[in-house]
C-alpha atoms as a PDB file:
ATOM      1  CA  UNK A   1      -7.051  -4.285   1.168  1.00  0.00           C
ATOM      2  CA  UNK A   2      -4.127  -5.261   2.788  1.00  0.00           C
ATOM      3  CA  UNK A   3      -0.276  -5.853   1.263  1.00  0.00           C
ATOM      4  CA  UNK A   4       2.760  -6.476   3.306  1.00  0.00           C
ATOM      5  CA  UNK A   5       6.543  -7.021   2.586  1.00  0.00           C
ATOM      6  CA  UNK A   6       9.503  -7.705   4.447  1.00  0.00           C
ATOM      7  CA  UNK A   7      12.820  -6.886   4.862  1.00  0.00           C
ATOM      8  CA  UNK A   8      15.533  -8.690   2.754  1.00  0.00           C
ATOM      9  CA  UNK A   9      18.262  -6.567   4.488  1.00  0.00           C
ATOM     10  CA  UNK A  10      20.650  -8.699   6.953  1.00  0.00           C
ATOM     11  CA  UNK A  11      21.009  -6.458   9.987  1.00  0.00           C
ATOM     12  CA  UNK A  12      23.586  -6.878  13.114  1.00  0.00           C
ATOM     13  CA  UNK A  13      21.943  -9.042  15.677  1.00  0.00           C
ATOM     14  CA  UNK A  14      22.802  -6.049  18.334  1.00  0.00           C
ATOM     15  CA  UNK A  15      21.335  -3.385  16.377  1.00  0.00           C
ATOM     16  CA  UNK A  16      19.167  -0.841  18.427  1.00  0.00           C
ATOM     17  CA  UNK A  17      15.479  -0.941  17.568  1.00  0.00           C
ATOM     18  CA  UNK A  18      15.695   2.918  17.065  1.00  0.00           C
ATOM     19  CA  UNK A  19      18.015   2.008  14.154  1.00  0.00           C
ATOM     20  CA  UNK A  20      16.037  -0.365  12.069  1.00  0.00           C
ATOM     21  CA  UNK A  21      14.414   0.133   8.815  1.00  0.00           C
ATOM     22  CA  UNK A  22      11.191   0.888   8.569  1.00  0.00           C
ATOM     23  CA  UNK A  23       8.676  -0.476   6.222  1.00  0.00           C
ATOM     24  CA  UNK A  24       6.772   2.294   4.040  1.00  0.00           C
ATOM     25  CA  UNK A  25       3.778   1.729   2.338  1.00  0.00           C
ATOM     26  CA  UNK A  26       1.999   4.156  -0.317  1.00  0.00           C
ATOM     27  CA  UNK A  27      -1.085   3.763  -2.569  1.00  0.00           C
ATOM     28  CA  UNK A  28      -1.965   4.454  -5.456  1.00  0.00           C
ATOM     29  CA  UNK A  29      -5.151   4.498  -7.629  1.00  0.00           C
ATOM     30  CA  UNK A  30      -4.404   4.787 -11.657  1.00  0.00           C
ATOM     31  CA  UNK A  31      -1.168   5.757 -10.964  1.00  0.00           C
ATOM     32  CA  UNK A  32      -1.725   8.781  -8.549  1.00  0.00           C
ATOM     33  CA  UNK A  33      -1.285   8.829  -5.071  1.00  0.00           C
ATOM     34  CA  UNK A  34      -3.757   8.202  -2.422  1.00  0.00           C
ATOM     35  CA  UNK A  35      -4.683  10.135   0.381  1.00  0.00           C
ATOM     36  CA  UNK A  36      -6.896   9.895   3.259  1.00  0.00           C
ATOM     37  CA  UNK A  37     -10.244  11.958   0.957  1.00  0.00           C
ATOM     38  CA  UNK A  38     -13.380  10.392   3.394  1.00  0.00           C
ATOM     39  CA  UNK A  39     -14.180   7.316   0.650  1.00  0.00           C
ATOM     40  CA  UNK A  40     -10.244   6.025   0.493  1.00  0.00           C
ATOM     41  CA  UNK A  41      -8.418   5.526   3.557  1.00  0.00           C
ATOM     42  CA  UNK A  42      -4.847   4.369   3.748  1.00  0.00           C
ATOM     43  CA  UNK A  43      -4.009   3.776   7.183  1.00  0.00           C
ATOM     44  CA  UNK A  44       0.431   2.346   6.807  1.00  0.00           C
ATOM     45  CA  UNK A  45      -0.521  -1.085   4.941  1.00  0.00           C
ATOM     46  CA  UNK A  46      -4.017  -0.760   4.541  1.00  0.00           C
ATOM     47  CA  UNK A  47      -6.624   0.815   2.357  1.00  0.00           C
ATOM     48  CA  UNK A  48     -10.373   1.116   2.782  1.00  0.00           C
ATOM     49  CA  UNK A  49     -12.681   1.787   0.441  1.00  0.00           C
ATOM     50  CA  UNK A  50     -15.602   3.316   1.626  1.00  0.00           C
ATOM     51  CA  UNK A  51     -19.133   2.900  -0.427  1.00  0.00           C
ATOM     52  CA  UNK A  52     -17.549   1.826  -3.305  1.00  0.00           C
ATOM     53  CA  UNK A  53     -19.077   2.948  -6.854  1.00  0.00           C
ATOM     54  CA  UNK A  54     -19.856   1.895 -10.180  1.00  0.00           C
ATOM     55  CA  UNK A  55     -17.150   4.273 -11.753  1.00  0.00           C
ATOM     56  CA  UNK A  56     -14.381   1.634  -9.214  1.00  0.00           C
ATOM     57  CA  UNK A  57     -14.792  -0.685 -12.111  1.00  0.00           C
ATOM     58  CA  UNK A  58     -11.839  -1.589 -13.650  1.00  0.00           C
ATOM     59  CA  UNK A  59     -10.052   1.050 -11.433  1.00  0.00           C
ATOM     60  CA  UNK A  60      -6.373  -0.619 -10.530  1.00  0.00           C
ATOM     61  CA  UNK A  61      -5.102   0.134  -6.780  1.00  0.00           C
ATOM     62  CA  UNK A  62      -1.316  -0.540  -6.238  1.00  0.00           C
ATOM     63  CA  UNK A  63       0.539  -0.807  -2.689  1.00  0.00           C
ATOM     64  CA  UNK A  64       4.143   0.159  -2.739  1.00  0.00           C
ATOM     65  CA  UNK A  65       6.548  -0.852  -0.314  1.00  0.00           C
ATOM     66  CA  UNK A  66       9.640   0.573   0.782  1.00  0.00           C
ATOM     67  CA  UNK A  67      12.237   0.269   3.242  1.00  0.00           C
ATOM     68  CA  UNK A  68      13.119   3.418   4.700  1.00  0.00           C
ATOM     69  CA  UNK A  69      16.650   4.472   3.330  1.00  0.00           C
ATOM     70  CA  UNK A  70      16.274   1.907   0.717  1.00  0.00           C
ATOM     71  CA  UNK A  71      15.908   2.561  -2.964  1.00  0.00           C
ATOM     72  CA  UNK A  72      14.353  -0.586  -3.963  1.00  0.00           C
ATOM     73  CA  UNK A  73      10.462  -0.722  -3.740  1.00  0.00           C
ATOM     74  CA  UNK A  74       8.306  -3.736  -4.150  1.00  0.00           C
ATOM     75  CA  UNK A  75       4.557  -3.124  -5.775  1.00  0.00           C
ATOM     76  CA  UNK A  76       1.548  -5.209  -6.571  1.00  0.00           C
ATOM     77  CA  UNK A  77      -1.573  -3.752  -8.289  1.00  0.00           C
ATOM     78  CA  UNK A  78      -5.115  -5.380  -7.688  1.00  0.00           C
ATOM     79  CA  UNK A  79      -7.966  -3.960 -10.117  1.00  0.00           C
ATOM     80  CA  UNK A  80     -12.076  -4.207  -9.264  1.00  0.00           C
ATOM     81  CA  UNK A  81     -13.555  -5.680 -12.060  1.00  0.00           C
ATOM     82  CA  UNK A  82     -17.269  -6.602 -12.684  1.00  0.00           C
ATOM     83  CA  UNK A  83     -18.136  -6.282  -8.906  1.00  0.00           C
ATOM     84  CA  UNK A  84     -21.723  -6.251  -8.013  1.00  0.00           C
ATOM     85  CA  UNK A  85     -23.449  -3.254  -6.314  1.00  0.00           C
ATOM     86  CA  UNK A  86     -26.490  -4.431  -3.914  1.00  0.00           C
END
């Protein structure tokens, strides 16, 4: 899964590259962070799921975004539902 965002924030044409916001990015599954465990891998903007399981159904994953020095954050949530293991 993928998400991205962009920057709303109206920067000085001459502003050093070193000096712009970042984008963050942070999952989540139910609600809890996400870390890099072997069958989830967040890599910035992306997550794999590795061999995913029958106990994913119904299980909601949620990218945050974040500027860097910003407090507003963006989200969007995508649950698996009724998948089909082969």
């Amino acid at each position: 899964m993928t998400c991205s965002a962009r920057s709303t924030t109206i920067l000085p044409d001459n502003l050093p590259s070193d000096l712009k916001p970042i984008m963050e990015y942070r999952w989540q599954r139910d609600n809890n962070n996400l870390i890099n465990d072997g069958r989830h891998i967040v890599s910035g903007n992306t997550l794999t799921i590795n061999k995913v399981q029958r106990q994913d159904n119904k299980i909601t994953y949620r990218c945050i975004a974040q500027e860097s020095g910003s407090k507003l954050k963006r989200s969007t949530s995508l649950t698996l539902y009724d998948f089909k293991l082969y």
